[in-house]
N, C-alpha and C. Protein backbone atom coordinates (compact mmCIF):
# COMPACT_ATOMS: atom_id res chain seq x y z
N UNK A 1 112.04 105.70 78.40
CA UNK A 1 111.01 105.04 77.63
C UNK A 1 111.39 105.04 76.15
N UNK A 2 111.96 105.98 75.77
CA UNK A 2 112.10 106.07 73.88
C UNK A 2 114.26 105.14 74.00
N UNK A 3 114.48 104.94 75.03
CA UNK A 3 115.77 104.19 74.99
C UNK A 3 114.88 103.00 74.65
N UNK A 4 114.27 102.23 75.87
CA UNK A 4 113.47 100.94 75.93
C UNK A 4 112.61 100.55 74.49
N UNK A 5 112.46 101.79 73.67
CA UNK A 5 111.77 101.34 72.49
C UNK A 5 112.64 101.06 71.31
N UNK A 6 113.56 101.87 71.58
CA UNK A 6 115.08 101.87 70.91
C UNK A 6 115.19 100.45 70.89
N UNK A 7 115.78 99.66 72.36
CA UNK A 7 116.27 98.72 72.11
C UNK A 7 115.59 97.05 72.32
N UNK A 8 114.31 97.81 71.46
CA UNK A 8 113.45 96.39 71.24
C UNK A 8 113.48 96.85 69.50
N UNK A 9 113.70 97.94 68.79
CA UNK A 9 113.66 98.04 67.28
C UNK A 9 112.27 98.83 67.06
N UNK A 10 112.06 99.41 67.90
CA UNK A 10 110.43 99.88 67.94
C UNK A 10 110.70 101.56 68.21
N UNK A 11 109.30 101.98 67.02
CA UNK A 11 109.55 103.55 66.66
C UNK A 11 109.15 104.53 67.99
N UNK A 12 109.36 105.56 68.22
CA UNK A 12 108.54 106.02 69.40
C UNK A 12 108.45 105.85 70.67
N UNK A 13 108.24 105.31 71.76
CA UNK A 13 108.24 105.37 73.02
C UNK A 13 107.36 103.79 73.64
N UNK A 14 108.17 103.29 74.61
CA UNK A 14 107.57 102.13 75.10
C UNK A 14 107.17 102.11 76.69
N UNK A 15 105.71 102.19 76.88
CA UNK A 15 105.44 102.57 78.33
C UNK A 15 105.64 101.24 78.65
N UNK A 16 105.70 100.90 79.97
CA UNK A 16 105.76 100.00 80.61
C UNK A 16 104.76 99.78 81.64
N UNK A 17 104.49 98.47 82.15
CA UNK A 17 104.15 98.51 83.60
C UNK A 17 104.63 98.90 84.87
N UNK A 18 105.67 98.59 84.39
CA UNK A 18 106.80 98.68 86.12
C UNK A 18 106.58 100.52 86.35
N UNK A 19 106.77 100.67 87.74
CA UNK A 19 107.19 101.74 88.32
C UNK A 19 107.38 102.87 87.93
N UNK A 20 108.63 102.95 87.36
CA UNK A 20 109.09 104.00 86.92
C UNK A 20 108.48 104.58 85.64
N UNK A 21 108.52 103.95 84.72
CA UNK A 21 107.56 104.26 83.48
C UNK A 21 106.22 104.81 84.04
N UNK A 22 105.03 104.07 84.85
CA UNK A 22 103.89 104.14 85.35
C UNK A 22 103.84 106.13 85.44
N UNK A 23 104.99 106.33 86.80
CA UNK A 23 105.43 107.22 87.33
C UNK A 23 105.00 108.59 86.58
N UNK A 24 106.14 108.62 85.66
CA UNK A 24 106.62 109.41 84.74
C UNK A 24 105.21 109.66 83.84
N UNK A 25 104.81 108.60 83.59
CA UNK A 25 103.50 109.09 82.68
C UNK A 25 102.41 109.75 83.61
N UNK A 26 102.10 109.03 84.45
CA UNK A 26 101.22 110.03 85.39
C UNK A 26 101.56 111.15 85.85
N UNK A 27 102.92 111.32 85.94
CA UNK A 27 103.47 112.99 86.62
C UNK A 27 103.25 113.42 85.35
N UNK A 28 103.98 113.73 84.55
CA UNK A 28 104.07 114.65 83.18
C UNK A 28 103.59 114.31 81.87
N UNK A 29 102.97 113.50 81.48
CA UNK A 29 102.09 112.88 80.34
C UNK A 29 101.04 114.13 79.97
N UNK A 30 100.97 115.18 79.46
CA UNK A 30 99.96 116.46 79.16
C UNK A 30 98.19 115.18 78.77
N UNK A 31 98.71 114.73 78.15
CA UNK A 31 97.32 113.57 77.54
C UNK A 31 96.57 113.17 78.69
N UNK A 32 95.59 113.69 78.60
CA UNK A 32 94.18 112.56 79.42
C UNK A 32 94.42 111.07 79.44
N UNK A 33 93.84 110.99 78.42
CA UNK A 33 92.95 109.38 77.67
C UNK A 33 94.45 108.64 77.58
N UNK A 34 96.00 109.22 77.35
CA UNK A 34 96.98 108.28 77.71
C UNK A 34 96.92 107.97 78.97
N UNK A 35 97.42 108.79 80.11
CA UNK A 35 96.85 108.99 81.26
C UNK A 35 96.24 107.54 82.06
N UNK A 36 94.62 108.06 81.53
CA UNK A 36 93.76 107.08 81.98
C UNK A 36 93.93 105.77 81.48
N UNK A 37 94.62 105.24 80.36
CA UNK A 37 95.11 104.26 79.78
C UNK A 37 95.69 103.47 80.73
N UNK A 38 97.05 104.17 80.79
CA UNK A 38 98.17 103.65 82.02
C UNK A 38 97.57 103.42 83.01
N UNK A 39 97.04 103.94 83.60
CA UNK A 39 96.24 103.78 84.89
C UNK A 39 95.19 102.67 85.19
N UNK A 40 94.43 102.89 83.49
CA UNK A 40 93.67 101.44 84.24
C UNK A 40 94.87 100.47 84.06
N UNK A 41 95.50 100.32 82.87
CA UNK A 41 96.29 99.18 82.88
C UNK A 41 96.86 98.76 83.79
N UNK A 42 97.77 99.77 85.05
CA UNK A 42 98.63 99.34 85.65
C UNK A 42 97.63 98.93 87.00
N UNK A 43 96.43 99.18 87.18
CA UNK A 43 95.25 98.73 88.61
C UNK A 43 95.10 97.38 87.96
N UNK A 44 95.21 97.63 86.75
CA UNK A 44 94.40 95.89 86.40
C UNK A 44 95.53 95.29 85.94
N UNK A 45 97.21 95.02 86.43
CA UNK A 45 97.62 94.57 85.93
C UNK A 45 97.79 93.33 86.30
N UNK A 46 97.46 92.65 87.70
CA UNK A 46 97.33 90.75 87.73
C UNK A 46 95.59 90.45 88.11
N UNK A 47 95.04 90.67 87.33
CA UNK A 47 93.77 90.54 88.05
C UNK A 47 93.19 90.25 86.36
N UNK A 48 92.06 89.80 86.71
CA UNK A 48 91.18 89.19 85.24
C UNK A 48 90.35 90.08 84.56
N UNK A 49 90.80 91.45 85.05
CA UNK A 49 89.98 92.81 83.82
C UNK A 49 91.40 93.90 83.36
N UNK A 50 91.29 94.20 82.56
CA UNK A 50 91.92 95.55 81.95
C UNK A 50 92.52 95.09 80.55
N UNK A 51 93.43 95.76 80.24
CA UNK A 51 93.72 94.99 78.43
C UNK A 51 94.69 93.68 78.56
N UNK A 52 95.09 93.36 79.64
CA UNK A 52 95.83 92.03 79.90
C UNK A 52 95.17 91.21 80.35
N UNK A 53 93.54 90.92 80.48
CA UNK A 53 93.16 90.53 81.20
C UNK A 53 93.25 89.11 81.41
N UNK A 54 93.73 88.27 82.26
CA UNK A 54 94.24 86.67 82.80
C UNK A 54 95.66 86.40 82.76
N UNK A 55 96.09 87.11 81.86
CA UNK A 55 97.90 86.77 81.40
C UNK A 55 98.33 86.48 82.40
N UNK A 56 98.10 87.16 83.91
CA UNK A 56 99.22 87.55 85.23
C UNK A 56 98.30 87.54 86.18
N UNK A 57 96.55 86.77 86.43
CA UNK A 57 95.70 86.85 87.21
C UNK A 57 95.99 86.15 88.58
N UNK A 58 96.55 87.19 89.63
CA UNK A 58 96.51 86.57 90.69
C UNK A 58 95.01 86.10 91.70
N UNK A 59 94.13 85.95 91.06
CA UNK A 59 92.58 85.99 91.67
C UNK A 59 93.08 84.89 92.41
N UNK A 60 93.32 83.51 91.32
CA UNK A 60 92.92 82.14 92.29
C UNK A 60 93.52 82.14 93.45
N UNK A 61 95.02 82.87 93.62
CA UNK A 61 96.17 82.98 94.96
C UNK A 61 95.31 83.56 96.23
N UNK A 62 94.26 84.36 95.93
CA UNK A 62 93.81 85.50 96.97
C UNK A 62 93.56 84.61 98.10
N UNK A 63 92.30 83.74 97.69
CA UNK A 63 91.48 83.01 98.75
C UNK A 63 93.31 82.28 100.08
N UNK A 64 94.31 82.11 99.30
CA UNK A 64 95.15 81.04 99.82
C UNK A 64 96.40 82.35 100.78
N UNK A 65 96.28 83.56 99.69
CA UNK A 65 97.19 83.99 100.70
C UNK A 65 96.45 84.80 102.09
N UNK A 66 94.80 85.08 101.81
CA UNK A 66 94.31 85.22 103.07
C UNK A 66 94.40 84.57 104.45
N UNK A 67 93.91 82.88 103.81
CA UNK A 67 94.68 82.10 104.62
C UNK A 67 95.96 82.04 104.79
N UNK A 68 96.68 82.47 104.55
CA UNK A 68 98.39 82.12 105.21
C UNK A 68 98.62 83.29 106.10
N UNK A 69 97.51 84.55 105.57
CA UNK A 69 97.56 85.90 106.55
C UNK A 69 97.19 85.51 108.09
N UNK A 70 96.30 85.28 107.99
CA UNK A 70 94.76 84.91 109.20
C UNK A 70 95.80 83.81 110.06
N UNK A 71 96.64 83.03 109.63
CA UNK A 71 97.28 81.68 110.08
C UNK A 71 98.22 82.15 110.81
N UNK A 72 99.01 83.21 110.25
CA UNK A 72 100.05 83.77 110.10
C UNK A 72 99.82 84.99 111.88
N UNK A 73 98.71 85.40 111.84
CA UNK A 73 98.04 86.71 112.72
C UNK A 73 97.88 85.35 114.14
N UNK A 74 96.99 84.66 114.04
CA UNK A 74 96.92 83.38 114.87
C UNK A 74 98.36 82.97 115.61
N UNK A 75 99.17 82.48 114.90
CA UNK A 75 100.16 81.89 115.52
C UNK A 75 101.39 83.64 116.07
N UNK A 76 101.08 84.25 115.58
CA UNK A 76 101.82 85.33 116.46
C UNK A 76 101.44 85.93 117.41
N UNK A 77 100.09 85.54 117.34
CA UNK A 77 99.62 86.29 119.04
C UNK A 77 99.47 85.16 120.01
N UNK A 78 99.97 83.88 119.42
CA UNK A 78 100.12 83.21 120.54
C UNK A 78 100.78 83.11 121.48
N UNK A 79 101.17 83.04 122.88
CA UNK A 79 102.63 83.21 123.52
C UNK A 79 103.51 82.43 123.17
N UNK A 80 104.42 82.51 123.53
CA UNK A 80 106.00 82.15 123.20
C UNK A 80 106.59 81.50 124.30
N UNK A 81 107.39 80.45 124.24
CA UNK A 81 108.53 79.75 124.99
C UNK A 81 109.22 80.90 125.61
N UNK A 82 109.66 81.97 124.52
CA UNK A 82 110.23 83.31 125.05
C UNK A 82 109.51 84.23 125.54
N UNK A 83 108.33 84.44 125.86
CA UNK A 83 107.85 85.02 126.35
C UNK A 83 107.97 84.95 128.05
């Protein structure tokens, strides 16, 4: 994290969303309120609440990838030629 802040020109430490950063702050971060920071951030990170809220909102996709689930569950329990 203090490399990644390094090599954007930035003083101090750069959390991230991704994974590993997430990780690391929740295992060993002594701070609460950082903590809880990361955490909401990274639950709310494609959805239309937390401090990013719309940037990355996968809401409108939901309704469409349910349907491709449900479609998806349908045509596999149907029998098969190979069956």
């Amino acid at each position: 994290m203090k490399q990644a802040a390094e090599a954007k020109g930035l003083d101090g430490w750069l959390i991230t969303l991704e994974f590993p950063s997430y990780y690391a702050v929740m295992t060993y971060a002594d701070d609460r309120a950082l903590r809880e920071e990361v955490y909401a951030a990274y639950c709310t990170r494609a959805s239309d609440q937390g401090p990013n809220a719309g940037q990355n909102d996968n809401g409108p996709l939901m309704p469409k990838s349910s349907t491709c689930a449900r479609n998806w569950r349908a045509c596999s329990a149907s029998p098969t030629t190979a069956s």
